[in-house]
C-alpha atoms as a PDB file:
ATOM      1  CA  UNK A   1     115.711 -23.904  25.871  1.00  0.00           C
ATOM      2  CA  UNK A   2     114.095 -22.007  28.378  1.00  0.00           C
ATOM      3  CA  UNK A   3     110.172 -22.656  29.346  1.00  0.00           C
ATOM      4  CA  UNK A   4     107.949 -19.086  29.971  1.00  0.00           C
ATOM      5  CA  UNK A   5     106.751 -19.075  33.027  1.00  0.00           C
ATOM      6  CA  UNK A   6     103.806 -17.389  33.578  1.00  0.00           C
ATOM      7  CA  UNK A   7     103.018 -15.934  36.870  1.00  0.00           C
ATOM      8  CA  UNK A   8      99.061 -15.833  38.041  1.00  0.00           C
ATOM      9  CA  UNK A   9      98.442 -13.365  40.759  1.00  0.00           C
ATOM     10  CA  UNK A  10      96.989 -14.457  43.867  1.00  0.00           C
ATOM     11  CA  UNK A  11      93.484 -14.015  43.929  1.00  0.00           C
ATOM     12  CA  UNK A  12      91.783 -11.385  45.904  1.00  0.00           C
ATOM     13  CA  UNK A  13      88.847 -12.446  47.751  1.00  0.00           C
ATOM     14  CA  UNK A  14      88.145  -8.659  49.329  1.00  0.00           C
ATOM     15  CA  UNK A  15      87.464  -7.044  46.072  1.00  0.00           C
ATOM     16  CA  UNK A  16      86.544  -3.789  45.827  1.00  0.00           C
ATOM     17  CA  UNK A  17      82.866  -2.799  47.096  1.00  0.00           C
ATOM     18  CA  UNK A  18      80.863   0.011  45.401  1.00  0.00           C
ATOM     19  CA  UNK A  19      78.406   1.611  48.169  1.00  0.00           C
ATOM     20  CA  UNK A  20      75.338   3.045  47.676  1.00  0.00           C
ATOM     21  CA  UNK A  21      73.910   5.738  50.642  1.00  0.00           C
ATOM     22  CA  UNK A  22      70.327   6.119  51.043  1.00  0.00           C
ATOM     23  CA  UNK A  23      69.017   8.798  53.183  1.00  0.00           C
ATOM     24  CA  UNK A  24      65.653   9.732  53.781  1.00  0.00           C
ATOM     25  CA  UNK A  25      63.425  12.983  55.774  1.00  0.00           C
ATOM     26  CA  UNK A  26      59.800  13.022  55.729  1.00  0.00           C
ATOM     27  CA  UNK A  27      59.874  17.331  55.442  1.00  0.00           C
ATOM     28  CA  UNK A  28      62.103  20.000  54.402  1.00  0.00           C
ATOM     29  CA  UNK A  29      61.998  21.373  57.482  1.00  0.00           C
ATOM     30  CA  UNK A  30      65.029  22.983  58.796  1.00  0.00           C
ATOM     31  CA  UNK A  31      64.989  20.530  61.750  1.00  0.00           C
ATOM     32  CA  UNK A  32      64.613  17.731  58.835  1.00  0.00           C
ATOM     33  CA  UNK A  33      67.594  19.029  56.983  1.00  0.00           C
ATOM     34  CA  UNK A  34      69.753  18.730  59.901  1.00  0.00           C
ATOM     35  CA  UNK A  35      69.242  15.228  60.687  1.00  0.00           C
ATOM     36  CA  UNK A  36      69.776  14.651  56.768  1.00  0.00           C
ATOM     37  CA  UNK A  37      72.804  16.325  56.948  1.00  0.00           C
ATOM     38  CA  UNK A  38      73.578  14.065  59.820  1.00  0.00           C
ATOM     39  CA  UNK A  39      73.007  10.810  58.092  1.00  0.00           C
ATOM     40  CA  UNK A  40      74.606  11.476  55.212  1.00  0.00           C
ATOM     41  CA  UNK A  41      78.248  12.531  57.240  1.00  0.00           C
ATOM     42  CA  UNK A  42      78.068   9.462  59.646  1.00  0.00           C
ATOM     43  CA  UNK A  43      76.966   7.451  57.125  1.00  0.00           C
ATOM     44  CA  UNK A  44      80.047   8.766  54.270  1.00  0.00           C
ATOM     45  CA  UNK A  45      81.987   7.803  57.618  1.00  0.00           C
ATOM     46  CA  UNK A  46      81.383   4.674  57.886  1.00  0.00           C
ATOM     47  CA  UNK A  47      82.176   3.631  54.503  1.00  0.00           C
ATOM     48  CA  UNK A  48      85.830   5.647  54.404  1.00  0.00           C
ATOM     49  CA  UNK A  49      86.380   3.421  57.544  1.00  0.00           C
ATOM     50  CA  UNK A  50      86.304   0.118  55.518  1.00  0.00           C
ATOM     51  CA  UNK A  51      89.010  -0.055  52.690  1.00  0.00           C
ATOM     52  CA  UNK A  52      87.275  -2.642  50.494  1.00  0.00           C
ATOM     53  CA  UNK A  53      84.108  -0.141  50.375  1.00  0.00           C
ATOM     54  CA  UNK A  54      84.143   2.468  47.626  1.00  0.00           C
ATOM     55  CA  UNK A  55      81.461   5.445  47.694  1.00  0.00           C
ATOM     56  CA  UNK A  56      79.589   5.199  44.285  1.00  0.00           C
ATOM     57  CA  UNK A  57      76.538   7.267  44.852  1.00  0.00           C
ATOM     58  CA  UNK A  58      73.975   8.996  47.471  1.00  0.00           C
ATOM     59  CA  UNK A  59      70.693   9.048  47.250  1.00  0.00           C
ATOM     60  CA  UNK A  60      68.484  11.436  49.011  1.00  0.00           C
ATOM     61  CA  UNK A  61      64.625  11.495  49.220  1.00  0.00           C
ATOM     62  CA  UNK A  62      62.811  14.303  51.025  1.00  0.00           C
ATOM     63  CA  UNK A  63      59.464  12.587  50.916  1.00  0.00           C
ATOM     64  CA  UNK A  64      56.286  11.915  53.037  1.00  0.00           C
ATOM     65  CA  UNK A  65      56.016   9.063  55.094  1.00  0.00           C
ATOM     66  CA  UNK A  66      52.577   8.836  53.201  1.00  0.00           C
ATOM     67  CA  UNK A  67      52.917   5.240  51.194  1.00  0.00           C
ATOM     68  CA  UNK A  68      51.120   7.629  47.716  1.00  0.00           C
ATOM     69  CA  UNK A  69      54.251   9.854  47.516  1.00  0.00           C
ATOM     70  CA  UNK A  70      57.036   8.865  45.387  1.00  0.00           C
ATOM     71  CA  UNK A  71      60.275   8.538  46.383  1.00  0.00           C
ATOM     72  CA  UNK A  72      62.314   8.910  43.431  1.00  0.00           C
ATOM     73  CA  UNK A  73      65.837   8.321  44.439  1.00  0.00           C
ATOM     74  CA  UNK A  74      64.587   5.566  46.629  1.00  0.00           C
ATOM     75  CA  UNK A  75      63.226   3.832  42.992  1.00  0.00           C
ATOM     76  CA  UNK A  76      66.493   4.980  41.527  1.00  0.00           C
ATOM     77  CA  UNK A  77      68.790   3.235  44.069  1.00  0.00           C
ATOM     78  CA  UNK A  78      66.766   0.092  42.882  1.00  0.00           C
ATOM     79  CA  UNK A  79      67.785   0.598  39.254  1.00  0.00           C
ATOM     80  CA  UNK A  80      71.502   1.356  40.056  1.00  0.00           C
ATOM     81  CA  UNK A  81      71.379  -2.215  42.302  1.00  0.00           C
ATOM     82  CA  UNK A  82      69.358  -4.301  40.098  1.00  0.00           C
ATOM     83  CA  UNK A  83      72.081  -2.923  37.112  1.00  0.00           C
ATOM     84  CA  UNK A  84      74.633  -4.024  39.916  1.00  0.00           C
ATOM     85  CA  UNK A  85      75.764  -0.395  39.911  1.00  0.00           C
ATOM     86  CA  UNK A  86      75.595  -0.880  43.438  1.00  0.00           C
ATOM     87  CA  UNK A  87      76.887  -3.950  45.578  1.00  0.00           C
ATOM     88  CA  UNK A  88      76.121  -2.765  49.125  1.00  0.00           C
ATOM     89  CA  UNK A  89      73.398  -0.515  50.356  1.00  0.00           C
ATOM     90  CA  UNK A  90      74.243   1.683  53.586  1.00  0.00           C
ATOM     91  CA  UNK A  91      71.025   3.009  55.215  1.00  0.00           C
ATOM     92  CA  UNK A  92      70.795   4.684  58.838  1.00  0.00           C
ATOM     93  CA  UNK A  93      67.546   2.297  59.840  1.00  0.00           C
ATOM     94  CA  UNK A  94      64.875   0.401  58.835  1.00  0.00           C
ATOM     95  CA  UNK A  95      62.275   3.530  59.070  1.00  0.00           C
ATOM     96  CA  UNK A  96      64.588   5.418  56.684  1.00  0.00           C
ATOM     97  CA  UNK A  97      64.811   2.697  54.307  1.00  0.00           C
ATOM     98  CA  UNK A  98      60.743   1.611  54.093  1.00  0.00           C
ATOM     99  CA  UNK A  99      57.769   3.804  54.873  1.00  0.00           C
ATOM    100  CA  UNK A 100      56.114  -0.065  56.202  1.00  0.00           C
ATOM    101  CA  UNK A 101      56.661  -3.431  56.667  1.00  0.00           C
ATOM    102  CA  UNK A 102      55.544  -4.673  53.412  1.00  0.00           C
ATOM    103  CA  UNK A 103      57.788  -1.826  51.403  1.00  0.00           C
ATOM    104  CA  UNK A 104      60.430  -2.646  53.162  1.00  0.00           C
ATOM    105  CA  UNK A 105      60.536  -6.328  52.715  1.00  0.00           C
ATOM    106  CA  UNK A 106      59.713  -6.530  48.713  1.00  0.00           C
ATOM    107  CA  UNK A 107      62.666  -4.109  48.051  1.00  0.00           C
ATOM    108  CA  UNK A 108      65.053  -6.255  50.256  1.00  0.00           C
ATOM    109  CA  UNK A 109      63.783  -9.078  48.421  1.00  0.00           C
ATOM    110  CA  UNK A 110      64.864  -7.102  45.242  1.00  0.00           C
ATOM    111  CA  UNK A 111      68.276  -6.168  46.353  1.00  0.00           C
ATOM    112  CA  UNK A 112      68.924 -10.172  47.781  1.00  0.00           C
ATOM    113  CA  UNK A 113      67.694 -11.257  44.311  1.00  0.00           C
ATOM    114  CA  UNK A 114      70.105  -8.806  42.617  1.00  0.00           C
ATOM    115  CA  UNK A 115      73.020  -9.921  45.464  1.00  0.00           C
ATOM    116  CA  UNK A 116      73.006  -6.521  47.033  1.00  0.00           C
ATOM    117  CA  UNK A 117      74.094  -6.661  50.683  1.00  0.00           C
ATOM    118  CA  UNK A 118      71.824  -4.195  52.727  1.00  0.00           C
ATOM    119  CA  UNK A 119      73.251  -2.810  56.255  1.00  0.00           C
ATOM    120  CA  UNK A 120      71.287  -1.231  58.657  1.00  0.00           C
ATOM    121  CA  UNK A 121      73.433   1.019  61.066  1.00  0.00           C
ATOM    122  CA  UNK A 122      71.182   2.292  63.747  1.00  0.00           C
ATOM    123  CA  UNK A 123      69.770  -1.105  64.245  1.00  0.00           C
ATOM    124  CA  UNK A 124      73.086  -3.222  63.550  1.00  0.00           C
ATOM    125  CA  UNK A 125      71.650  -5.699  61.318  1.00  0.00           C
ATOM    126  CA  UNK A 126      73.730  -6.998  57.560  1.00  0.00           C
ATOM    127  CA  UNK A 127      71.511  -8.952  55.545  1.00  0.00           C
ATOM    128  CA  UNK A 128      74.912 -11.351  54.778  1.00  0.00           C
ATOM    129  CA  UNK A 129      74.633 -12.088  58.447  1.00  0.00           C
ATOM    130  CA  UNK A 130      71.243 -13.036  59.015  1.00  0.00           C
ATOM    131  CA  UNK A 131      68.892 -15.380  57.518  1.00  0.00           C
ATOM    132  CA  UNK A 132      66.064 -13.970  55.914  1.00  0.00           C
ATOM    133  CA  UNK A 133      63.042 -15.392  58.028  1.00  0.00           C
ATOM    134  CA  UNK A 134      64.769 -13.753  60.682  1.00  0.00           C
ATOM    135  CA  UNK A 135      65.551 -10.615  59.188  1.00  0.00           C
ATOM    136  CA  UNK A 136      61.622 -10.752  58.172  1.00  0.00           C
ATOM    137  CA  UNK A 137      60.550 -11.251  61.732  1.00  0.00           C
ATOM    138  CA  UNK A 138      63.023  -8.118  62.938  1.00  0.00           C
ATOM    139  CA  UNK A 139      61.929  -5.748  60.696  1.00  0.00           C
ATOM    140  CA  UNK A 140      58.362  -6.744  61.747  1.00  0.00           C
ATOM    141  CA  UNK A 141      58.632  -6.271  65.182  1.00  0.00           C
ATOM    142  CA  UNK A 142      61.163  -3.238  64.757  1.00  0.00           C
ATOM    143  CA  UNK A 143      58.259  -1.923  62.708  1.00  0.00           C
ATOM    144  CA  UNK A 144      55.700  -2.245  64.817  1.00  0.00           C
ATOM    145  CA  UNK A 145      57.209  -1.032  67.837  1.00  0.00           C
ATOM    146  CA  UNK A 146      57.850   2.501  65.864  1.00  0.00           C
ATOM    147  CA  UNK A 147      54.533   2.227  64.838  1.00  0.00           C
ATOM    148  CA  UNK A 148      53.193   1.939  68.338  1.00  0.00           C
ATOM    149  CA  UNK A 149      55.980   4.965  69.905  1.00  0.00           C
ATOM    150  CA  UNK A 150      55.409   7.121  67.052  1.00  0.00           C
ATOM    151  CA  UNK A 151      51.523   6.477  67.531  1.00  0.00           C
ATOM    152  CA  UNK A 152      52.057   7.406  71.157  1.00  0.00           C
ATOM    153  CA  UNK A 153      54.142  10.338  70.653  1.00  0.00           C
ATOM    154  CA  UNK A 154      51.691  12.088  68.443  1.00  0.00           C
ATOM    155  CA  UNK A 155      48.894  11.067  70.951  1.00  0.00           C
ATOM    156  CA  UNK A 156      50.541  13.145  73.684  1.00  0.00           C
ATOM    157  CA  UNK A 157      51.788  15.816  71.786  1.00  0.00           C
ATOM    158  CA  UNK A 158      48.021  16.549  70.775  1.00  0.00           C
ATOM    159  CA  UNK A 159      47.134  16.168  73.926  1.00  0.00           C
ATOM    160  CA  UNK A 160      49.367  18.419  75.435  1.00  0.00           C
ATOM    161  CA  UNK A 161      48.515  21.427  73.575  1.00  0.00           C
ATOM    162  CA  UNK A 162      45.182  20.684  73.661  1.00  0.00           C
ATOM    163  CA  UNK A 163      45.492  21.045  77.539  1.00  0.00           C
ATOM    164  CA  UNK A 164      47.421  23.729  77.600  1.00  0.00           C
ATOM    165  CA  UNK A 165      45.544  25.643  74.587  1.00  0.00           C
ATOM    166  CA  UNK A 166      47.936  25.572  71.791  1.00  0.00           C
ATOM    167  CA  UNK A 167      46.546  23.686  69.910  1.00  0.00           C
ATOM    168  CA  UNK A 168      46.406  24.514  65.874  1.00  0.00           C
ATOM    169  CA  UNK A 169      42.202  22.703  65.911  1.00  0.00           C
ATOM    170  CA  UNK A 170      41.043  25.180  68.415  1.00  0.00           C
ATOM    171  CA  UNK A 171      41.580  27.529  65.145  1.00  0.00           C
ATOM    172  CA  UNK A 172      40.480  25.519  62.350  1.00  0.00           C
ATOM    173  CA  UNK A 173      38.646  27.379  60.149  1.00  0.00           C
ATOM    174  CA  UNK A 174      34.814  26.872  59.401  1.00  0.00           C
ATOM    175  CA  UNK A 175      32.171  28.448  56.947  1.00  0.00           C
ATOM    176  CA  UNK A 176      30.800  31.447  59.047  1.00  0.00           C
ATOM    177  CA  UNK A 177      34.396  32.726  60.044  1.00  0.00           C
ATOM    178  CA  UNK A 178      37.443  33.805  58.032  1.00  0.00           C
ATOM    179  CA  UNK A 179      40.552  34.397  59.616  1.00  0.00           C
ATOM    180  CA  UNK A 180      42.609  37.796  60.796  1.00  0.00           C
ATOM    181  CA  UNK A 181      45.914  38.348  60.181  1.00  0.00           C
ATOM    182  CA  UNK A 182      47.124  37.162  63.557  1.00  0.00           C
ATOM    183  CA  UNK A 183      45.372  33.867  62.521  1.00  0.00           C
ATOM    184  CA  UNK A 184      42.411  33.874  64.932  1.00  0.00           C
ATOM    185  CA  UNK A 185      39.026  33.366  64.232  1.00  0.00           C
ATOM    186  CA  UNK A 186      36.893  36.554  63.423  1.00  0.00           C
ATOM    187  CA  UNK A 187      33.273  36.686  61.786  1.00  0.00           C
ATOM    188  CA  UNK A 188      32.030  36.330  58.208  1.00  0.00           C
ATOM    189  CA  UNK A 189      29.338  38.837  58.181  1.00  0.00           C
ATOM    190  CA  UNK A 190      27.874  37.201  55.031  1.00  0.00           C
ATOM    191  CA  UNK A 191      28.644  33.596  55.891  1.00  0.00           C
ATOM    192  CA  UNK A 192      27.526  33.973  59.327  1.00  0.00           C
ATOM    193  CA  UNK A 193      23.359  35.395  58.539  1.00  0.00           C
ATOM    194  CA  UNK A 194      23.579  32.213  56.092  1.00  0.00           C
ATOM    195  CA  UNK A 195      24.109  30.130  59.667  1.00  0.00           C
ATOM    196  CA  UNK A 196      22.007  32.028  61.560  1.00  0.00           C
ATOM    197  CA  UNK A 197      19.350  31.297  58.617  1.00  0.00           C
ATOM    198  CA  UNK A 198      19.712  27.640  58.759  1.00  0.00           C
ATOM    199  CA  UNK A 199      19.766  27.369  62.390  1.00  0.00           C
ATOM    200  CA  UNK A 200      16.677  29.287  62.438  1.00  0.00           C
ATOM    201  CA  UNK A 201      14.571  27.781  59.862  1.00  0.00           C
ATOM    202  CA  UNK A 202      15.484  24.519  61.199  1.00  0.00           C
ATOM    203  CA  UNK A 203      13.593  25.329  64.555  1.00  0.00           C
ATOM    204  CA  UNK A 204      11.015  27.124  62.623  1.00  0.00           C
ATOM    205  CA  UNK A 205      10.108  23.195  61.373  1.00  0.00           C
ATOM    206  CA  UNK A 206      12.092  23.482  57.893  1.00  0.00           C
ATOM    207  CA  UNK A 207      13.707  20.071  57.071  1.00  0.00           C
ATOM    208  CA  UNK A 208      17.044  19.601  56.261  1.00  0.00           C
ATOM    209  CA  UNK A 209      16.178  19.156  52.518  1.00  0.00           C
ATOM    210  CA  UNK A 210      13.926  22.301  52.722  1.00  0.00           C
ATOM    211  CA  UNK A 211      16.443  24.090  53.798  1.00  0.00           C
ATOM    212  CA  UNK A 212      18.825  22.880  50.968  1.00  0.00           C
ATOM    213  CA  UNK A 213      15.987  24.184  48.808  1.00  0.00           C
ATOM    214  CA  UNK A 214      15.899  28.087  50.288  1.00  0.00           C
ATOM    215  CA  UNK A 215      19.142  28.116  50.491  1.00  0.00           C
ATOM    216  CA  UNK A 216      19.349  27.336  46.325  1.00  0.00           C
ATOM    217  CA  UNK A 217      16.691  29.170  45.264  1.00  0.00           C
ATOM    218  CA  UNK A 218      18.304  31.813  47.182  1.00  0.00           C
ATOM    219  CA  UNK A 219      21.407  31.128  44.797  1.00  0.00           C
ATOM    220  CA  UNK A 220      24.042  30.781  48.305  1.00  0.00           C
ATOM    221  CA  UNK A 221      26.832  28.472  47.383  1.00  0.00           C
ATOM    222  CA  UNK A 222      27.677  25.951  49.563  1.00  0.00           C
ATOM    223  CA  UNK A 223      30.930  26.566  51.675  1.00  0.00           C
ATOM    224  CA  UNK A 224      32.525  24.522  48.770  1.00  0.00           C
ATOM    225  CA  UNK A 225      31.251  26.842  46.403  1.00  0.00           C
ATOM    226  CA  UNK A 226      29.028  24.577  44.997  1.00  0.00           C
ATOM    227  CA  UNK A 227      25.693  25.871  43.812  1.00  0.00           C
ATOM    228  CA  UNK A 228      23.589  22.783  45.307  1.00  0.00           C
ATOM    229  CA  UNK A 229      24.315  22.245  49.263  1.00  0.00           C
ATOM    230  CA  UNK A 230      24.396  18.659  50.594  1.00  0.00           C
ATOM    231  CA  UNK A 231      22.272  17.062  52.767  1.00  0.00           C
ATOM    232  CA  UNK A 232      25.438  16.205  55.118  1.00  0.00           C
ATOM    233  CA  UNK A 233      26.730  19.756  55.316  1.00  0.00           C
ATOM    234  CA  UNK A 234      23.518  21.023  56.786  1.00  0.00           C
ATOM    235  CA  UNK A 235      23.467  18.563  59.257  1.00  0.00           C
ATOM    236  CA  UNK A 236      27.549  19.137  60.426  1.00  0.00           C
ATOM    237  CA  UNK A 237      26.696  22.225  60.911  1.00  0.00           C
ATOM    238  CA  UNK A 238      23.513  22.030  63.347  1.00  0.00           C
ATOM    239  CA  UNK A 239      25.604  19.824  65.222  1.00  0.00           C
ATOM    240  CA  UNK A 240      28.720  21.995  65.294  1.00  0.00           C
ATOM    241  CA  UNK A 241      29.181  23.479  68.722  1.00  0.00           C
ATOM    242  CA  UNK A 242      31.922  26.092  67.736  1.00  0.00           C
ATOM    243  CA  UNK A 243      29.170  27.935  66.272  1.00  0.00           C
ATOM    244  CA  UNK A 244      28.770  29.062  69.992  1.00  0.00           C
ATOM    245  CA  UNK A 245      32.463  30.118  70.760  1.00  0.00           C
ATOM    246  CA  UNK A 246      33.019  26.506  72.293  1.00  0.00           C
ATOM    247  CA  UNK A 247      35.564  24.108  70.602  1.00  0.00           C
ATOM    248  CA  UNK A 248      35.486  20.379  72.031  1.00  0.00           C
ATOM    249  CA  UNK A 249      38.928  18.758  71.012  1.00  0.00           C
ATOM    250  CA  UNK A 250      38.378  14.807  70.773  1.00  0.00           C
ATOM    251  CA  UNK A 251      41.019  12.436  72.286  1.00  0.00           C
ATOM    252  CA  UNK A 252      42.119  10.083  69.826  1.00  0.00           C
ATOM    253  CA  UNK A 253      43.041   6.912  72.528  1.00  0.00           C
ATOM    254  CA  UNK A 254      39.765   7.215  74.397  1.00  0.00           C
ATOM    255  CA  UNK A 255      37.246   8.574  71.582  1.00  0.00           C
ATOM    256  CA  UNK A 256      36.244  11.119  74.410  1.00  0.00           C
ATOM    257  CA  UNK A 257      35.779  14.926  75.049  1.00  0.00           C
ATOM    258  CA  UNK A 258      38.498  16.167  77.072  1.00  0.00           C
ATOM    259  CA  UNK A 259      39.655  19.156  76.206  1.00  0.00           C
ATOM    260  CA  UNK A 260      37.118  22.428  76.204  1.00  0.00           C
ATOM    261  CA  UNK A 261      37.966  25.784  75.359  1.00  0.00           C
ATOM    262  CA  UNK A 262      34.806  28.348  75.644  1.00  0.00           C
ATOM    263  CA  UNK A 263      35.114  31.607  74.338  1.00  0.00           C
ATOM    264  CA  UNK A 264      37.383  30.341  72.064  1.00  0.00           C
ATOM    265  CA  UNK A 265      36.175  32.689  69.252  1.00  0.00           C
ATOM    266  CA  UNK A 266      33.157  35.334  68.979  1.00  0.00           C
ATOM    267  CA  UNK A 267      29.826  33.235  68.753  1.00  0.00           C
ATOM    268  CA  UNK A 268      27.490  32.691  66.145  1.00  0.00           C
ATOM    269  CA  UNK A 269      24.797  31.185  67.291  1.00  0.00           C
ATOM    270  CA  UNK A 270      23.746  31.803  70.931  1.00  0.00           C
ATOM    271  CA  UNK A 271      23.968  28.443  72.773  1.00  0.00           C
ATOM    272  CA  UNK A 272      20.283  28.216  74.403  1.00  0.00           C
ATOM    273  CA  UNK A 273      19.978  27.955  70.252  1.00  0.00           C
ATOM    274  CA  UNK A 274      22.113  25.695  69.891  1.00  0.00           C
ATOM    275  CA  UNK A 275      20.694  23.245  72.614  1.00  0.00           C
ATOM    276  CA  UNK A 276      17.296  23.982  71.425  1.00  0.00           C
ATOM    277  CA  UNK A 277      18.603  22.733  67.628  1.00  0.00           C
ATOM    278  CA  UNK A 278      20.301  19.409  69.170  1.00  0.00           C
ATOM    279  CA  UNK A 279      16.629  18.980  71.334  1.00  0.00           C
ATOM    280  CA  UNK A 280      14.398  19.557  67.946  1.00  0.00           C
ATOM    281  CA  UNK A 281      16.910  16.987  66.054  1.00  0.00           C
ATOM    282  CA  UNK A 282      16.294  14.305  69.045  1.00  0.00           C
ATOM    283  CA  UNK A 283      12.392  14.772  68.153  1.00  0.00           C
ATOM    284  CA  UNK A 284      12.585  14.431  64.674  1.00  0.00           C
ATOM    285  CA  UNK A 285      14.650  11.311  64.575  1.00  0.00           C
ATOM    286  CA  UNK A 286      12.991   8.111  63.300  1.00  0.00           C
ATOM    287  CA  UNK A 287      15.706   5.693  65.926  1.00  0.00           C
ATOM    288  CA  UNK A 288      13.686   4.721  68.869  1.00  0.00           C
ATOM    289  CA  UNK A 289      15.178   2.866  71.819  1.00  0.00           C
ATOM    290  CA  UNK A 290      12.416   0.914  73.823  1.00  0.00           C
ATOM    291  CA  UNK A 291      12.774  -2.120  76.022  1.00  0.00           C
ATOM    292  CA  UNK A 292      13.205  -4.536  72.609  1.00  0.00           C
ATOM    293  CA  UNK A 293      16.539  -2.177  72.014  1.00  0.00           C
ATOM    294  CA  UNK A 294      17.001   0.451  69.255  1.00  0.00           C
ATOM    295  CA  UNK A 295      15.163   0.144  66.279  1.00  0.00           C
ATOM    296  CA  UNK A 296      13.774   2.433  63.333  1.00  0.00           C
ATOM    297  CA  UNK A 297      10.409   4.218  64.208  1.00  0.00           C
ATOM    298  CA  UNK A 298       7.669   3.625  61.437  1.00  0.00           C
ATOM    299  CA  UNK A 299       7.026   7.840  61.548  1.00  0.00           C
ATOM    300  CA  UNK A 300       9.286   9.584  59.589  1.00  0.00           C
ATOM    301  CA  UNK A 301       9.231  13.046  60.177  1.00  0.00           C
ATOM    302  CA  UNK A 302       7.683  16.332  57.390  1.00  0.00           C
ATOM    303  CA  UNK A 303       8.036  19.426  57.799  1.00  0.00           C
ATOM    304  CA  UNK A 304       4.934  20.043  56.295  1.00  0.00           C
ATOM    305  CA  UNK A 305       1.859  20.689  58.459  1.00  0.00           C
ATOM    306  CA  UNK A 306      -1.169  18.034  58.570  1.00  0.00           C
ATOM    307  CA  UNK A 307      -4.272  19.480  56.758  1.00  0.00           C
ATOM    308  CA  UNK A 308      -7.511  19.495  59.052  1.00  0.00           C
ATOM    309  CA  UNK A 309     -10.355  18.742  57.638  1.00  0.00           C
END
């Protein structure tokens, strides 16, 4: 009698690998859209260029780089791994895949734990290939070396059109202005007496919370159209230079006035006012510096006048 043979196929150690893309822009920006467009085609690419690799899904976030913002496919792409929907993650770089260091590294913990296989293309590194305490100490360097060029890069750009006067702050609106429809700065008739009010009764010897009090019992909202103006508003605004025309921009490395653009807008206030303001505010503040250093002064200053007997 014949024995049944039964034949057991060889056993395939390159199985099949379902592929997840992520891709990620902070804007929807044309310029954005582009480079997304861009990651997604080298990235489809590279996985047609590996037989064992099988596209199973893309996943697209156009999200802030702001750590509050959701990023819903990103959370998704977690799910489909953890579900092992998804057995290897494709992912341009590590700045596309976390916002920061610490994102970054509890959602590779996630996809290890889940035996995902992550692979960053820009910066060559497979998480199959590396041991994790390494891995940790790339991304954190990678990380921080974006940090510090992207940092850099903003720095200069800022600085550039602050220097050459292109620059979106010299523009900012303020209570006393309103914009035109070419976006530049043009007066608030009614805003603008309010100023001229404050600044005035300020050198007439009104204090800052007597002021707050004409200006309610005059029933003017603040410029947050509040009915009760803060102490801190008043204040800003005696210290506010563009109220002559002038806008200081403030480098951000050196904490330093660099850039100046005068007649920047039509004034407000006139700036012999304006110096005669910061002068009266000197007077009337209670920090002394003397040869012990600087320390509170016991006077504290009224606006009210001393009675004669």
């Amino acid at each position: 009698m014949d024995s049944k043979i039964w034949y057991i196929p060889v056993k395939n150690d390159r199985l099949e690998k379902k592929v997840g893309i992520y891709c990620r822009v902070s804007t929807n920006e044309k310029e954005q859209l582009y480079s997304l467009a861009a990651q997604i085609s080298a990235l489809t690419r590279a996985v047609a260029n590996v037989s064992q690799w099988r596209l199973a899904d893309v996943f697209i976030d156009i999200a802030s780089a702001k750590g509050e913002i959701p990023r819903r496919e990103f959370e998704r792409l977690l799910r489909e791994c953890e579900a092992h929907n998804i057995s290897v993650v494709l992912t341009k770089s590590i700045s596309r895949f976390g916002r920061d260091t610490v994102e970054t590294l509890s959602a590779i913990n996630r996809l290890k734990a889940a035996g995902v296989r992550i692979i960053f293309e820009e910066e060559n590194l497979d998480t199959d290939e590396i041991d994790s305490n390494l891995m940790i100490s790339v991304i954190e360097s990678f990380a921080q070396a974006e940090n510090e060029s992207r940092s850099e890069n903003i720095r200069m750009g800022l600085a550039m059109r602050a220097a050459n006067g292109t620059s979106g702050l010299y523009k900012r609106k303020l209570y006393g202005y309103k914009k035109n429809k070419d976006g530049e700065l043009i007066i608030d008739d009614g805003q603008a007496k309010v100023v001229r009010d404050i600044f005035r009764w300020y050198l007439d010897g009104a204090s800052v919370l007597g002021i707050i009090k004409r200006l309610s019992e005059a029933g003017i909202p603040s410029p947050a159209g509040k009915e009760q103006w803060n102490k801190r508003a008043i204040e800003k605004m005696l210290e506010n230079e563009k109220y002559t025309g002038t806008v200081s921009l403030l480098d951000s490395a050196t904490h330093e006035y660099e850039f100046q653009m005068k007649e920047c807008h039509p004034p407000i206030i006139t700036e012999s006012k304006f110096r005669a303001v910061q002068e009266e505010k000197k007077k009337r503040s209670n920090i002394v510096t003397d040869d012990d250093g600087t320390r509170r002064s016991i006077k504290k200053y009224s606006s009210k006048k001393d009675k004669k007997s």
